[in-house]
Protein backbone atom coordinates (compact mmCIF):
# COMPACT_ATOMS: atom_id res chain seq x y z
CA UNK A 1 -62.53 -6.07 -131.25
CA UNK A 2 -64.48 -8.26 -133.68
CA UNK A 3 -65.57 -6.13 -136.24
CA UNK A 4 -62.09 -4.25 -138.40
CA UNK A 5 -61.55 -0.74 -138.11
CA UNK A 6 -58.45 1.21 -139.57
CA UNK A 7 -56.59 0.66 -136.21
CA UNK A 8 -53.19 -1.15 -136.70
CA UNK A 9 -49.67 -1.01 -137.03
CA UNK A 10 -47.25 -1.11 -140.25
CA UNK A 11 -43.63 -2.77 -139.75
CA UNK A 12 -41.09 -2.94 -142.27
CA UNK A 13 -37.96 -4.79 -142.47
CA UNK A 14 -35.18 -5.53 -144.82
CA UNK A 15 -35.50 -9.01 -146.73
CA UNK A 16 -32.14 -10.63 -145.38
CA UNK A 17 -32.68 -13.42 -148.47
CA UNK A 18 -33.06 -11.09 -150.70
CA UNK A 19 -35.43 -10.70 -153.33
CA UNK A 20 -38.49 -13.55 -153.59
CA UNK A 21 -38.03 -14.19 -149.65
CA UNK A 22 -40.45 -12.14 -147.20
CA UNK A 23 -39.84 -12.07 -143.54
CA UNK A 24 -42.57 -12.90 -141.52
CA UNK A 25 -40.99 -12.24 -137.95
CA UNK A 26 -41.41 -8.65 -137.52
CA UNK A 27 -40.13 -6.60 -133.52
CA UNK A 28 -41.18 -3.56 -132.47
CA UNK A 29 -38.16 -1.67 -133.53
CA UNK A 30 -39.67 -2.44 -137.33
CA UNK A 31 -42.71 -0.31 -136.67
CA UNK A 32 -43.71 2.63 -138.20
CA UNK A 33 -45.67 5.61 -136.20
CA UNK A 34 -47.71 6.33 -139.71
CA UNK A 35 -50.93 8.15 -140.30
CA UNK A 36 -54.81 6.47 -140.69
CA UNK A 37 -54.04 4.69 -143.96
CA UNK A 38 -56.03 0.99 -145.20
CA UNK A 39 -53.48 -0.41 -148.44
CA UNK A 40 -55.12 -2.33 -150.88
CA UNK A 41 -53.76 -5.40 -152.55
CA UNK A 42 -53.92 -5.04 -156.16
CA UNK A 43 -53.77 -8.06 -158.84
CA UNK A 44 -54.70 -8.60 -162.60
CA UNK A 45 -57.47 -9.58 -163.96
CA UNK A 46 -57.16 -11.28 -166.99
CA UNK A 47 -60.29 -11.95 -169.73
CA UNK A 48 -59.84 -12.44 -172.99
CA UNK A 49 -62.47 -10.67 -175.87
CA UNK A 50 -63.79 -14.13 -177.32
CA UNK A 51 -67.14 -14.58 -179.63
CA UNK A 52 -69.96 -15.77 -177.31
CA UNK A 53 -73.59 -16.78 -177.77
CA UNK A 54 -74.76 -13.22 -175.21
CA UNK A 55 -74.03 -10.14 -173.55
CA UNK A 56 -72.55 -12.33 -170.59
CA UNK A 57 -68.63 -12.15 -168.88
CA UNK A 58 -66.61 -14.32 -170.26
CA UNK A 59 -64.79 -16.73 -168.22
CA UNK A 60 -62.45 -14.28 -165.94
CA UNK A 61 -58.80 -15.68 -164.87
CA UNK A 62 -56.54 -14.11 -161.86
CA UNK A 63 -53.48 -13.00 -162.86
CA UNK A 64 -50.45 -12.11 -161.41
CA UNK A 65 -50.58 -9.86 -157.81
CA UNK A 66 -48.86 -6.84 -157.99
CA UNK A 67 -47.23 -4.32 -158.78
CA UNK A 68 -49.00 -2.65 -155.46
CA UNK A 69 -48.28 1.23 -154.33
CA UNK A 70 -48.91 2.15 -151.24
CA UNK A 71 -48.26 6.02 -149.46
CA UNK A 72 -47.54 6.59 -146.23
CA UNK A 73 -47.54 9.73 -144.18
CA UNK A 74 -45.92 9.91 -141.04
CA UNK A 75 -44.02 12.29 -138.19
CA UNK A 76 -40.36 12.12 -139.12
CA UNK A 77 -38.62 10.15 -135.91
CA UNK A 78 -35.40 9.92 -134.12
CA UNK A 79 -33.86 6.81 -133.27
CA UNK A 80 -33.15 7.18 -129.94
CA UNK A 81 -34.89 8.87 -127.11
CA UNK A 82 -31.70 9.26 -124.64
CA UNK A 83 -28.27 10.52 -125.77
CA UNK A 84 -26.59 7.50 -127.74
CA UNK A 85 -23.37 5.95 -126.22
CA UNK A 86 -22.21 4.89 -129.57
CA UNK A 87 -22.76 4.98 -133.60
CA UNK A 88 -25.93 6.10 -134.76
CA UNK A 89 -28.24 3.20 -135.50
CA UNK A 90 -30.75 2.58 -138.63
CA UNK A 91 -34.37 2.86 -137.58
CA UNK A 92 -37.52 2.31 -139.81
CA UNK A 93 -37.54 6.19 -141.26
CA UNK A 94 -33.99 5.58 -142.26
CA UNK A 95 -34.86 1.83 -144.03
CA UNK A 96 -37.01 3.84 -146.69
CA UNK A 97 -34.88 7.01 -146.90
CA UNK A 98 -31.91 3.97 -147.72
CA UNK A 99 -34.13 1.98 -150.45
CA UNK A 100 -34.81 5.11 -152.65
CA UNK A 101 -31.19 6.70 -151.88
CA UNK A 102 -29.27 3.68 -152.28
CA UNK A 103 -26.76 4.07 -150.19
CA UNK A 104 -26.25 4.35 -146.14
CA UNK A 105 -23.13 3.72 -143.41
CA UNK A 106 -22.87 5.24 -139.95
CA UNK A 107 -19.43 6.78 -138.60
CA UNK A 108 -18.34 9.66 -135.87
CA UNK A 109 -19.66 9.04 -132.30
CA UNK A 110 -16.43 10.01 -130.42
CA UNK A 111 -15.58 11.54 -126.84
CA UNK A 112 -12.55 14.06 -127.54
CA UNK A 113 -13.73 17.27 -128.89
CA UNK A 114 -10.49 19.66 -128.67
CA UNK A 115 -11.98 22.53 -129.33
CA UNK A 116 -11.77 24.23 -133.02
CA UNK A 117 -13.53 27.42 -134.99
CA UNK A 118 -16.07 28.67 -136.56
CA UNK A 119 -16.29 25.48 -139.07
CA UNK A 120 -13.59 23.35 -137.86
CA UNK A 121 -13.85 20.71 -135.11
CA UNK A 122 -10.56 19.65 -133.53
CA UNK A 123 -10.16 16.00 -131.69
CA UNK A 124 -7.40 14.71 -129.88
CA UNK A 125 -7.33 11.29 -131.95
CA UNK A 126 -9.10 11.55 -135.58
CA UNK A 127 -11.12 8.67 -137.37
CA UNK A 128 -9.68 7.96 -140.15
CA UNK A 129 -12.54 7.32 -142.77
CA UNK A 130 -14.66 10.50 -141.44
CA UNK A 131 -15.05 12.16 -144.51
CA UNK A 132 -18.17 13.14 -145.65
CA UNK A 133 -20.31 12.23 -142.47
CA UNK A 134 -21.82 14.67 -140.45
CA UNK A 135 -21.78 14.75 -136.64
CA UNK A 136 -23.26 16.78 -133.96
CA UNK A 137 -20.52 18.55 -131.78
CA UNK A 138 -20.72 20.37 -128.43
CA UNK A 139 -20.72 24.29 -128.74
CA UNK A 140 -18.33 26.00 -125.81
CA UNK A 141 -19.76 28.47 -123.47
CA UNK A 142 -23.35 26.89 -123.72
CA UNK A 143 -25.13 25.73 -120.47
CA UNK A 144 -27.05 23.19 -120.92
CA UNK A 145 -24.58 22.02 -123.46
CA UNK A 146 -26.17 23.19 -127.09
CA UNK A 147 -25.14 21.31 -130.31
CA UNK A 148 -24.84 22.08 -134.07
CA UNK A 149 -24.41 19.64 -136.96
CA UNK A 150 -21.54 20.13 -139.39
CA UNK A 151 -20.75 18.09 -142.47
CA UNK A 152 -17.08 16.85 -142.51
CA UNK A 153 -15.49 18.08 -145.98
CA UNK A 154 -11.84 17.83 -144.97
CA UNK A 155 -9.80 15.49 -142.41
CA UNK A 156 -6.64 16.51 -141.79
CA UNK A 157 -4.59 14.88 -138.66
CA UNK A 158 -6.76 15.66 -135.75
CA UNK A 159 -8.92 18.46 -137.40
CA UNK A 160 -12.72 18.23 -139.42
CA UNK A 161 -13.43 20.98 -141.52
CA UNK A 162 -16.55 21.21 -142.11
CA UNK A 163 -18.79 21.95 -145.55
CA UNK A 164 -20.41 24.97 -143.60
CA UNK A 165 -19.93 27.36 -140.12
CA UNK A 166 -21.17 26.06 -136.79
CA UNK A 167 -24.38 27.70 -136.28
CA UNK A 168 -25.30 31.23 -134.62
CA UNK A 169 -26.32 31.53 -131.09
CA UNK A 170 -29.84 33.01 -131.06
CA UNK A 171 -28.68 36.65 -130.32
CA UNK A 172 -26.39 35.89 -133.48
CA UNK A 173 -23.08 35.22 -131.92
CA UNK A 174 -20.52 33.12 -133.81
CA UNK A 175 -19.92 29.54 -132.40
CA UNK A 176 -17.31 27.15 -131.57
CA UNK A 177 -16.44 23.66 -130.90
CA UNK A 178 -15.57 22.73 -126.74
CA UNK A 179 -13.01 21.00 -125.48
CA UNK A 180 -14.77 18.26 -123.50
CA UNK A 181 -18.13 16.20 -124.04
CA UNK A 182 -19.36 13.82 -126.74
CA UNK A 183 -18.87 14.07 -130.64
CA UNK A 184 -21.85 12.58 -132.17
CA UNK A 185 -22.01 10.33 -134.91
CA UNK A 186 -24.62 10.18 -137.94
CA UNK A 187 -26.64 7.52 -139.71
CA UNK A 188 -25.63 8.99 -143.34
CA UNK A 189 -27.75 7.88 -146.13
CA UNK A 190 -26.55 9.07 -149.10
CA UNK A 191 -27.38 9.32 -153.01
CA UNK A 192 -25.85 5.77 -154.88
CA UNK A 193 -26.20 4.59 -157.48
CA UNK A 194 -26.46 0.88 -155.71
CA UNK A 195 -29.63 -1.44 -156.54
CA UNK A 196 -31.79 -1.26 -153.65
CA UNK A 197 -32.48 -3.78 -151.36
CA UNK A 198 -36.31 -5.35 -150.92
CA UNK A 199 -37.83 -4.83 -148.18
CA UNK A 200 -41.44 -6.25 -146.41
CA UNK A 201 -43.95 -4.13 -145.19
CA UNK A 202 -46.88 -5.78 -142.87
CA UNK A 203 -50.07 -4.54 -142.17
CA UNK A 204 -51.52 -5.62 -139.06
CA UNK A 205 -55.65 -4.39 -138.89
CA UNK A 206 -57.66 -4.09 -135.78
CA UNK A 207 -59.03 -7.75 -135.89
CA UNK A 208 -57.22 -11.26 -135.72
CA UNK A 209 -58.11 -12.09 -139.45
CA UNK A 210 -56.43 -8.73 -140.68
CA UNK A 211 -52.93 -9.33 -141.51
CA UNK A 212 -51.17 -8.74 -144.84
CA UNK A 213 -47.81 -8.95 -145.59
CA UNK A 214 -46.43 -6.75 -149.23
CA UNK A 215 -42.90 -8.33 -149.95
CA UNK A 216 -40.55 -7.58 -152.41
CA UNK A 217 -41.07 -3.77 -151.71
CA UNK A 218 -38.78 -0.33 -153.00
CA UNK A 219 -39.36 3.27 -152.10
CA UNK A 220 -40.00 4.80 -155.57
CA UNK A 221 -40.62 8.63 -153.79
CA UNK A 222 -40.04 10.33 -150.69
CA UNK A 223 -41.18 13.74 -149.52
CA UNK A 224 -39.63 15.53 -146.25
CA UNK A 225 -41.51 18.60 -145.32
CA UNK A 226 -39.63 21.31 -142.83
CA UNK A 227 -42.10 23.85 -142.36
CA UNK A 228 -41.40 26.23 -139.87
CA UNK A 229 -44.31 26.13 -136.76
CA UNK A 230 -44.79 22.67 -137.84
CA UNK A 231 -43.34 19.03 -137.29
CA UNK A 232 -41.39 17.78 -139.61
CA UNK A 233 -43.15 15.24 -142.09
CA UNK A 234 -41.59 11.89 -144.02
CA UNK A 235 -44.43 11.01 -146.68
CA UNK A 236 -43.21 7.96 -149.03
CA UNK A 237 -44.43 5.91 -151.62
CA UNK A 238 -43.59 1.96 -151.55
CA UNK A 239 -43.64 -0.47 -155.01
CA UNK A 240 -44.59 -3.83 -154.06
CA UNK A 241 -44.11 -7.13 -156.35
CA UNK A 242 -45.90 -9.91 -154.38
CA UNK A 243 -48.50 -9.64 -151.41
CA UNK A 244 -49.70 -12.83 -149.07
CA UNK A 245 -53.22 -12.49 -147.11
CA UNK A 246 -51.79 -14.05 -143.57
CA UNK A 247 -55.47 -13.49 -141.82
CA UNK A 248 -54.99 -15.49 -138.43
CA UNK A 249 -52.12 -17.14 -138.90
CA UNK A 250 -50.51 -13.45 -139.63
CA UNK A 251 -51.45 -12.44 -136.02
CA UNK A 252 -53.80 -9.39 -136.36
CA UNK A 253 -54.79 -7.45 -133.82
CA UNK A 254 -51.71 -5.98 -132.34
CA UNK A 255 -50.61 -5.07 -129.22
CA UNK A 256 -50.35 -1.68 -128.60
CA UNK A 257 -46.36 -0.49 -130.39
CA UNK A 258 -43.49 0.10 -128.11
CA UNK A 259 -42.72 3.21 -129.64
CA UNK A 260 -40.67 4.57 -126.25
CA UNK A 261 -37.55 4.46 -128.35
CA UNK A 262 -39.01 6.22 -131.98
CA UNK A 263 -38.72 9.83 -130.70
CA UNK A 264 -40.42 12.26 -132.84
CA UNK A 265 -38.37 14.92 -134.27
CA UNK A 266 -39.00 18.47 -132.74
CA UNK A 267 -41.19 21.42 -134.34
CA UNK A 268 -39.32 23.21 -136.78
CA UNK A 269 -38.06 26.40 -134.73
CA UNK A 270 -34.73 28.05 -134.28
CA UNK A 271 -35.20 27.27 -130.60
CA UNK A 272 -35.18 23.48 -131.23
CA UNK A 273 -31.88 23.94 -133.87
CA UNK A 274 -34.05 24.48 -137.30
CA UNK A 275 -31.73 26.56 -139.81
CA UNK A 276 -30.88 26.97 -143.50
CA UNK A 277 -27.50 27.71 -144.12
CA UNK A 278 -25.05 27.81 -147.59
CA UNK A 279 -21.47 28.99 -148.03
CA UNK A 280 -22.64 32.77 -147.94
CA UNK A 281 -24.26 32.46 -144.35
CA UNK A 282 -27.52 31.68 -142.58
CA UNK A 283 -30.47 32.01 -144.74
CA UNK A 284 -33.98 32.69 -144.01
CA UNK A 285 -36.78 29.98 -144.50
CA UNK A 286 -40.21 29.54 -143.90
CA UNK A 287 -40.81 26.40 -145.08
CA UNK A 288 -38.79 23.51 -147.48
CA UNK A 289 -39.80 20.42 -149.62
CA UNK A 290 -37.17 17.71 -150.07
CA UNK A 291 -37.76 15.20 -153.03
CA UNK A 292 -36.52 12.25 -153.75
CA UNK A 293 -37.55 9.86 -156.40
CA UNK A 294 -35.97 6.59 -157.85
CA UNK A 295 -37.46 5.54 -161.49
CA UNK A 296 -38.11 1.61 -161.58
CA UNK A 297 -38.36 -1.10 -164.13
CA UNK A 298 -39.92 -4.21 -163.48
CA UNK A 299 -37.87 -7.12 -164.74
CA UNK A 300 -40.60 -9.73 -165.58
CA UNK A 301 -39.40 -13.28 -164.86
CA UNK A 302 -41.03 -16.79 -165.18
CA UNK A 303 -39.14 -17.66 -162.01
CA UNK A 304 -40.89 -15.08 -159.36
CA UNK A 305 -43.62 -15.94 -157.58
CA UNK A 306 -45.58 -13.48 -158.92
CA UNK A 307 -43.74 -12.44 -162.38
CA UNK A 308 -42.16 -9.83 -161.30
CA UNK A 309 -38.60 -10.64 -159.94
CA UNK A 310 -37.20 -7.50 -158.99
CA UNK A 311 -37.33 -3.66 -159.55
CA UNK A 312 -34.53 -2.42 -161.01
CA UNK A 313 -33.70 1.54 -160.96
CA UNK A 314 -32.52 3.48 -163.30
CA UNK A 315 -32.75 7.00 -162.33
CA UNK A 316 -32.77 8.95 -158.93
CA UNK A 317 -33.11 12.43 -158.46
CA UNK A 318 -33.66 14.76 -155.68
CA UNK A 319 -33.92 18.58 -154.96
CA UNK A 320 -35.11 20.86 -152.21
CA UNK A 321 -37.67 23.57 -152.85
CA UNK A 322 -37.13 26.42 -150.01
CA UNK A 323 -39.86 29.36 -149.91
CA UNK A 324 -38.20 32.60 -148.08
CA UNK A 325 -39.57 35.98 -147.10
CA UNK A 326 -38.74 38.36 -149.22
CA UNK A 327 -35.91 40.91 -147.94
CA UNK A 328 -36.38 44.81 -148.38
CA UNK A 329 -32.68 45.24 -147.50
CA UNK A 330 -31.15 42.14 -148.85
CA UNK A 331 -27.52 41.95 -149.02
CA UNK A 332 -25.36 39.91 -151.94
CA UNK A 333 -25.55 37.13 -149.18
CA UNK A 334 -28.75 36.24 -148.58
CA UNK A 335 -29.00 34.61 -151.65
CA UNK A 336 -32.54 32.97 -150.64
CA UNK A 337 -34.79 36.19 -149.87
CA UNK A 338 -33.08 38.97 -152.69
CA UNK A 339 -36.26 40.05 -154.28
CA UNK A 340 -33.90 42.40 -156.85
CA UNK A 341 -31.57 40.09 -157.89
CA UNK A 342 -33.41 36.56 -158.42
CA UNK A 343 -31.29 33.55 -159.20
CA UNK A 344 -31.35 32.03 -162.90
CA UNK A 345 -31.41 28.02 -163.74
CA UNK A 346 -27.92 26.42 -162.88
CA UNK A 347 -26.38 29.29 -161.09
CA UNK A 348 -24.20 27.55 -158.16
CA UNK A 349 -26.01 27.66 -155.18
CA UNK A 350 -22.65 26.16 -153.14
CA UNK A 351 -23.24 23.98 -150.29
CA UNK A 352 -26.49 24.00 -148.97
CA UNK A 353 -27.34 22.79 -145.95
CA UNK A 354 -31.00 22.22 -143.51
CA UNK A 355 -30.57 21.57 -140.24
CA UNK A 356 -33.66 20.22 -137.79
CA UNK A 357 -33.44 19.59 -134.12
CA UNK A 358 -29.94 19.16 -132.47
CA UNK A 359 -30.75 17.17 -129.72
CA UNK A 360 -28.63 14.07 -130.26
CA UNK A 361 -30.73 10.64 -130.92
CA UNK A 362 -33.43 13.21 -132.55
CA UNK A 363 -30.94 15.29 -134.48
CA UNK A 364 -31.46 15.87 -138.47
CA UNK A 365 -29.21 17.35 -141.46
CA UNK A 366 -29.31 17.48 -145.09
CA UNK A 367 -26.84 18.86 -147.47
CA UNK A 368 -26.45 19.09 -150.97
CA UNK A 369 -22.18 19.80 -151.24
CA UNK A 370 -23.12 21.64 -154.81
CA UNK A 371 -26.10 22.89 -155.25
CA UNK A 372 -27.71 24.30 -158.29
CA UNK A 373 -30.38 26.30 -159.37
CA UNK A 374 -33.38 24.41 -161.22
CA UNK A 375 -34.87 27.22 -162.14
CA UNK A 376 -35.53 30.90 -161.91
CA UNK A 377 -36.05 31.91 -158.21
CA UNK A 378 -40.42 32.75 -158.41
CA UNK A 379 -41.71 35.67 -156.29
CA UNK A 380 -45.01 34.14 -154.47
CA UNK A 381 -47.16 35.04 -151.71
CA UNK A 382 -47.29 33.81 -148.54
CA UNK A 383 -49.87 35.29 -145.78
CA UNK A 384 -50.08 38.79 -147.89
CA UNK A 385 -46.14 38.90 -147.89
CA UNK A 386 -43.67 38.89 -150.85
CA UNK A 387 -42.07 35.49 -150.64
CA UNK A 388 -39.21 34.21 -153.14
CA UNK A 389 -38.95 29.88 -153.94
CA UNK A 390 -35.66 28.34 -154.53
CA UNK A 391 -35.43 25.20 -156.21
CA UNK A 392 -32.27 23.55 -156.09
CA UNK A 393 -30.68 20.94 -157.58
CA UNK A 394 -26.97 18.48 -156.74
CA UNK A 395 -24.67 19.00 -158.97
CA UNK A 396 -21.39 16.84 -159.32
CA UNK A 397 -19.30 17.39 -156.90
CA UNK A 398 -16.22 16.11 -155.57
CA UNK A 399 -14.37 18.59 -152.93
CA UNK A 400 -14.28 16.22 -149.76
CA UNK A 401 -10.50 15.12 -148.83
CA UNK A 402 -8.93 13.04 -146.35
CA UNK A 403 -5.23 12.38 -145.22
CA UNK A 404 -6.79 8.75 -143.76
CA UNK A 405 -8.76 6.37 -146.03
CA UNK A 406 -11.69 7.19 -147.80
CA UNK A 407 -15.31 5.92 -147.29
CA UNK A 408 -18.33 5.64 -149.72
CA UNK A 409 -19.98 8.91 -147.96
CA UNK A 410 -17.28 11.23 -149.38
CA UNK A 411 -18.22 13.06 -152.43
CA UNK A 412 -22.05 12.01 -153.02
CA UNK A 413 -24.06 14.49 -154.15
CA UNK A 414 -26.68 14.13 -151.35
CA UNK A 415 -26.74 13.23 -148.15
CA UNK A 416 -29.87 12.75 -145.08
CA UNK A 417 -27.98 12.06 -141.62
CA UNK A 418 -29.92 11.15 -138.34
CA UNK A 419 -27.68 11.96 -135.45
């Protein structure tokens, strides 16, 4: 194709020298399945205000490239399209979800399930530094085999309890663990407050002479959007210090992405494993916002390439917004959709927990251990019905325990695990 259209292909991969040092080998497990989106490289222009003899433009001088922003919009993905036969790995959704969290580890793939209860899962030989990770066991008395995600808050010998119950069968049943299959694991990225690591983000357009490369690059926001009917959407924004034009010798015009392994996650339905869930039961939901956002300074340094040699953060915050239907015969538990007794700003909300898709490789969990109101729960309207929003906040916490040894995971206030 000789003339350039918007077709192309984004990678991104960590910068294994750190900050200052781009990759420039990029594989097709570093693409991104993103929306239509062109980025533009930004730079200063610098002119100083000097007398002159007419109305002409002074002499103009380039100045330093960067800071950059660019958004991205994409389906939220799996990382594995079969049934993994081992930890959970980090795929390119994860990368970003780690560099505005700060923090990530993967832990719990197993193959003893020993049965257990309604939020315990029992195994014949424990791992010792499970704490705080969340893994996807088998449900008994389900054929196929179905799944649900729980969030390890205690390990004690052989036994997980978890933050929240198992979840409900579709008629409503209570669930519990089996006594055979496969336990497993999670990719947990988790709320830190660890410097993040730069990343490189390449833009390969339609034509050979497209190519640019954004280096030195943070996640400074991150939207998740579960809305029920819908699939489930991963919209970030990406701070970049430094930016190189490759053209040809770039590559450009890329082959078409192997993208067999970068399963999409599922439409938000109870069928496919979608719930909300806290410490008083199963809530209802029609749709929820997850926010993340990591304030960044640049630290402005003769010896970058461009001026700028790092971002430095020094605040992160996140919160999940959750619109309900209104209940007419809401009960002290369903704490979500009481229309007569709305929640005020920092009541505890407990441990709150959104679960999307169970099918391992393409499974998804968040949880917020203790949650808070932000602010008094608003009546709205949603298709001509009474509908109440929730915003919720972490709060400190520290309630996960372990008789073995104890891993970074345990007692962040937020957590995102692929499974």
């Amino acid at each position: 194709m000789g003339i350039p259209t918007t077709l192309g292909r984004f990678a991104v991969k960590e910068q294994a020298s750190g900050w200052g040092t781009p990759e420039t080998v990029f594989a097709n497990a570093n693409f991104l399945e993103a929306q239509i989106t062109v980025p533009t490289p930004g730079q200063m222009s610098v002119q100083a205000d000097v007398m002159r003899a007419s109305w002409f433009a002074t002499t103009r001088v380039d100045g330093g490239k960067g800071p950059t922003e660019i958004s991205l919009t994409m389906p939220l993905h799996g990382f594995s399209t079969a049934a993994p036969t081992g930890d959970a790995t980090e795929h390119p959704d994860a990368l970003l979800l780690r560099s505005v969290l700060g923090g990530s580890a993967q832990n719990g793939y197993a193959t003893d399930p020993n049965g257990g209860d309604l939020n315990t899962l029992n195994v014949n030989a424990a791992i010792a530094n499970i704490g705080g990770y969340a893994v996807l066991a088998p449900m008994a008395s389900t054929s196929p085999v179905e799944y649900s995600t729980g969030w390890v808050k205690t390990k004690t010998t052989t036994a997980y309890d978890m933050q929240n119950n198992f979840a409900l069968t579709a008629a409503g049943a209570t669930q519990t663990p089996d006594t055979a299959g496969t336990i497993f694991g999670s990719n947990a990225v988790f709320l830190s407050n660890t410097q993040p690591t730069p990343f490189t983000m390449e833009w390969l357009g339609s034509a050979a002479n497209v190519s640019f490369r954004f280096s030195d690059c943070v996640v400074t926001s991150a939207t998740i959007d579960l809305n029920a009917r819908e699939q489930p959407q991963l919209g970030v924004t990406i701070r970049s210090a430094n930016w190189t034009n490759a053209g040809s010798a770039g590559g450009g015009a890329p082959s078409p992405a192997d993208l067999a392994n970068r399963p999409q996650m599922p439409v938000v339905l109870s069928d496919n494993g979608a719930r909300m869930v806290s410490s008083t039961g199963e809530q209802k939901a029609g749709s929820a916002t997850i926010t993340m956002t990591a304030e960044v300074a640049d630290e402005i340094n003769y010896d970058a390439p461009q001026g700028i040699s790092q971002f430095v953060v020094l605040k992160r915050s996140t919160e999940i917004s959750v619109v309900a239907p209104a209940l007419s015969g809401a009960t002290a538990n369903d704490v979500l959709a009481n229309p007569t007794s709305l929640l005020t700003p920092g009541t505890a909300a407990g441990a709150v927990q959104l679960d999307a898709g169970t099918t391992p490789g393409r499974a998804f969990s968040v949880l917020i251990p203790a949650g808070q109101v932000k602010e008094v729960q608003a009546l709205g309207d949603t298709n001509s019905l009474v509908s109440i929003t929730t915003v919720m906040e972490c709060a400190i916490y520290s309630g996960d325990t372990t008789d073995g040894t104890s891993d970074p995971v345990m007692d962040t206030p937020f957590r995102i695990a692929f499974l």
